[in-house]
Structure formats: structure tokens, C-alpha cells
C-alpha atoms as a PDB file:
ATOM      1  CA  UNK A   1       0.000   0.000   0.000  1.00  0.00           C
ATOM      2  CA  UNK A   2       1.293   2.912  -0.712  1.00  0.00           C
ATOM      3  CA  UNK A   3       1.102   5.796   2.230  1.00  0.00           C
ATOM      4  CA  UNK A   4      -0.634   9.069   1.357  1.00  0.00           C
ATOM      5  CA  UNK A   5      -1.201  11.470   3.394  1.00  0.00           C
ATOM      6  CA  UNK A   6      -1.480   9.402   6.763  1.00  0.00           C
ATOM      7  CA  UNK A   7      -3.642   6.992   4.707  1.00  0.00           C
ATOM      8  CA  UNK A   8      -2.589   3.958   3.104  1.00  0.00           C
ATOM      9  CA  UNK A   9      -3.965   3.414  -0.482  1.00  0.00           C
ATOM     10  CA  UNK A  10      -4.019   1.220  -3.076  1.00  0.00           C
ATOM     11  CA  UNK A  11      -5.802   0.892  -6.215  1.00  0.00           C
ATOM     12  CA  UNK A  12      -7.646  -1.884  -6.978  1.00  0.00           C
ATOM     13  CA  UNK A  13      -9.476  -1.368 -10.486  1.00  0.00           C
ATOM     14  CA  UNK A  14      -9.338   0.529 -13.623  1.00  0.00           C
ATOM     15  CA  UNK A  15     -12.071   1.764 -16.027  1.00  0.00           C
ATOM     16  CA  UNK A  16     -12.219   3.401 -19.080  1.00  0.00           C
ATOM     17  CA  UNK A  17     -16.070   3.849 -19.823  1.00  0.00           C
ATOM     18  CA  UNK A  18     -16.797   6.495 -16.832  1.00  0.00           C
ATOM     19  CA  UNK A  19     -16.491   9.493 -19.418  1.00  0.00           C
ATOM     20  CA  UNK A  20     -15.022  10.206 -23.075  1.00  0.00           C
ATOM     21  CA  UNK A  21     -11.217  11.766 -22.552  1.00  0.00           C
ATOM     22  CA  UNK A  22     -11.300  10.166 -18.375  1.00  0.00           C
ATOM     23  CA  UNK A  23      -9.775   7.124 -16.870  1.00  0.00           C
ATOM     24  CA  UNK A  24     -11.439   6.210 -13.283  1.00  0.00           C
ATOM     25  CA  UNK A  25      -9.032   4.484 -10.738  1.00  0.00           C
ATOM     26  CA  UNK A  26     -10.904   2.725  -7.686  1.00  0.00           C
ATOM     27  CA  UNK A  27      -9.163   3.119  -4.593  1.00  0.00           C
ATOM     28  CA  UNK A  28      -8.642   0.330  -1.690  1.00  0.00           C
ATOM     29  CA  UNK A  29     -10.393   2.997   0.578  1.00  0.00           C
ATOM     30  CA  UNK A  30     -13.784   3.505  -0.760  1.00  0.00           C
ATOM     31  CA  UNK A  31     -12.615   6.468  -3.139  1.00  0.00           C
ATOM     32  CA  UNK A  32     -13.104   6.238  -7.071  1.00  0.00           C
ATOM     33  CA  UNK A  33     -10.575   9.068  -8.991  1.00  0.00           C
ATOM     34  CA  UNK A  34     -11.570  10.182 -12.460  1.00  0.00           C
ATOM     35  CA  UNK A  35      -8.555  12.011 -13.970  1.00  0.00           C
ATOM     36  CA  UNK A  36      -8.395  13.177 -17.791  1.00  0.00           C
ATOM     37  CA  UNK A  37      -6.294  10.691 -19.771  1.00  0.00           C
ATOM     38  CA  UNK A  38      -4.745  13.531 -21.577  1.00  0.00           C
ATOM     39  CA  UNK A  39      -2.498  14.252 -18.169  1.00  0.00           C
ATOM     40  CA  UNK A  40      -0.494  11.072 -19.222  1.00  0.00           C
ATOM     41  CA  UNK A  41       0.156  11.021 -22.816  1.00  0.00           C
ATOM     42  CA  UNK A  42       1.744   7.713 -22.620  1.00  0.00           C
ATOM     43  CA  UNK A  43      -1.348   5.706 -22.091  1.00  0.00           C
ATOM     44  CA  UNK A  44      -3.453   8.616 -24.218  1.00  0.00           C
ATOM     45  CA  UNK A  45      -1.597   6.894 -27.057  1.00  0.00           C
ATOM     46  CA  UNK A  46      -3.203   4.075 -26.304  1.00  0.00           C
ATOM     47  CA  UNK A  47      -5.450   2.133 -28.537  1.00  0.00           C
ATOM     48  CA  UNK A  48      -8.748   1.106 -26.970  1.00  0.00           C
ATOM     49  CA  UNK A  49      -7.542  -2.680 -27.029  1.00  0.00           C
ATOM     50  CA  UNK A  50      -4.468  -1.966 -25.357  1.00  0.00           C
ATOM     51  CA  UNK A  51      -6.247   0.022 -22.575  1.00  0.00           C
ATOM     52  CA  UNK A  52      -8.094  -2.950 -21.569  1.00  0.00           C
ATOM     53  CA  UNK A  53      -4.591  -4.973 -21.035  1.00  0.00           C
ATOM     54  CA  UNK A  54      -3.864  -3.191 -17.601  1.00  0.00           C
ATOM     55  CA  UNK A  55      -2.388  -4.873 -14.540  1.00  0.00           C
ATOM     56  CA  UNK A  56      -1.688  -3.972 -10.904  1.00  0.00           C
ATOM     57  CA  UNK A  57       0.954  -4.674  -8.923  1.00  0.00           C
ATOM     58  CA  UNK A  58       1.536  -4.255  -5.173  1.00  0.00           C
ATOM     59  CA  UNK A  59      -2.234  -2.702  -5.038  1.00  0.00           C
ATOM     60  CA  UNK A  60      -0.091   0.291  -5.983  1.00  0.00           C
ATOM     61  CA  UNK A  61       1.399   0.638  -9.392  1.00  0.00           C
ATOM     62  CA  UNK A  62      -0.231   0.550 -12.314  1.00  0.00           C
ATOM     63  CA  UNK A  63       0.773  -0.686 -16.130  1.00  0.00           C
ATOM     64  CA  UNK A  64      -0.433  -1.695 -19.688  1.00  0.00           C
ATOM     65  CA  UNK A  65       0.851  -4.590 -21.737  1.00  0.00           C
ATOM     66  CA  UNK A  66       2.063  -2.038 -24.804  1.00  0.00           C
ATOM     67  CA  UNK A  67       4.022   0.399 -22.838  1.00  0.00           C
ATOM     68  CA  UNK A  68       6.792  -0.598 -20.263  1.00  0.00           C
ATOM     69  CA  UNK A  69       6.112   2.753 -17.871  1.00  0.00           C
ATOM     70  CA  UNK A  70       4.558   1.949 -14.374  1.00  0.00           C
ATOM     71  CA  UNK A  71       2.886   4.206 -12.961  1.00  0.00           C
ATOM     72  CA  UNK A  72       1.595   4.669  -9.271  1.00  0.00           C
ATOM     73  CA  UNK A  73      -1.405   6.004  -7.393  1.00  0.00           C
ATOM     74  CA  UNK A  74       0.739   9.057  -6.656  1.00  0.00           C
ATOM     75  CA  UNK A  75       0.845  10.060 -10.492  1.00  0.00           C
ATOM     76  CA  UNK A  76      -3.134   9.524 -10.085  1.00  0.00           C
ATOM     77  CA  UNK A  77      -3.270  12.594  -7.102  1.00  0.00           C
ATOM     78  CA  UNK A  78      -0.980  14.725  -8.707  1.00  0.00           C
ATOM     79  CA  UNK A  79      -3.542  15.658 -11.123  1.00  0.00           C
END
């Protein structure tokens, strides 16, 4: 888990469908995120096949099958 502001969280799904341009991350604590895909060009590039081909690891970091960046829940509350 990854520690956040005296609260430990971890992501535990992806979606794609919330809203045209916005990726939603759901949060081991309740929360769901939406953040514009634009703020992270890298998976913005993305086709929509290779969006669905996500993983998780460490309830914390987050990657796709077509691009080798990982990214982390951190990158997700920067926005």
C-alpha cells in the first residue's frame, strides 16, 4: 500500500467507460478518482484494445501490456 497522506492506499481497479477523454481508478479505501487521460500522454496513445490490457501490482502501481512505464497512485493525485 502505498502511504498518502497518513492513509494507506491502493488501487484496486481501472475503467475506461466512466467518461469520453477520463480514466477512473478505484481506490482500496472507498474512493473512485476520475482524472483526464490527456495528463499522461503515454497511455493517451493508447489504442482502446491496449487500454483494456492493464495490470496492478503491489495494489499500488499501475501498467499496460504495450508500454513498459509503471505508474503509481501518486501520479493519479498529482492531477
Amino acid at each position: 500500500m502505498c502511504r498518502y497522506k497518513d492513509t494507506n492506499l491502493g488501487i484496486k481497479k481501472h475503467d475506461f467507460n466512466v467518461k469520453r477523454g477520463a480514466m477512473a481508478a478505484f481506490l482500496t479505501d472507498g474512493r473512485e478518482i476520475i482524472v483526464p487521460v490527456s495528463m499522461f500522454p503515454n497511455i493517451k496513445s493508447l489504442s482502446r484494445k491496449q487500454r483494456e490490457e492493464w495490470m496492478i501490482m503491489d495494489d499500488q502501481y499501475f501498467s499496460f501490456e504495450a508500454i513498459s512505464k509503471i505508474f503509481s497512485v501518486k501520479d493519479l493525485l498529482k492531477v
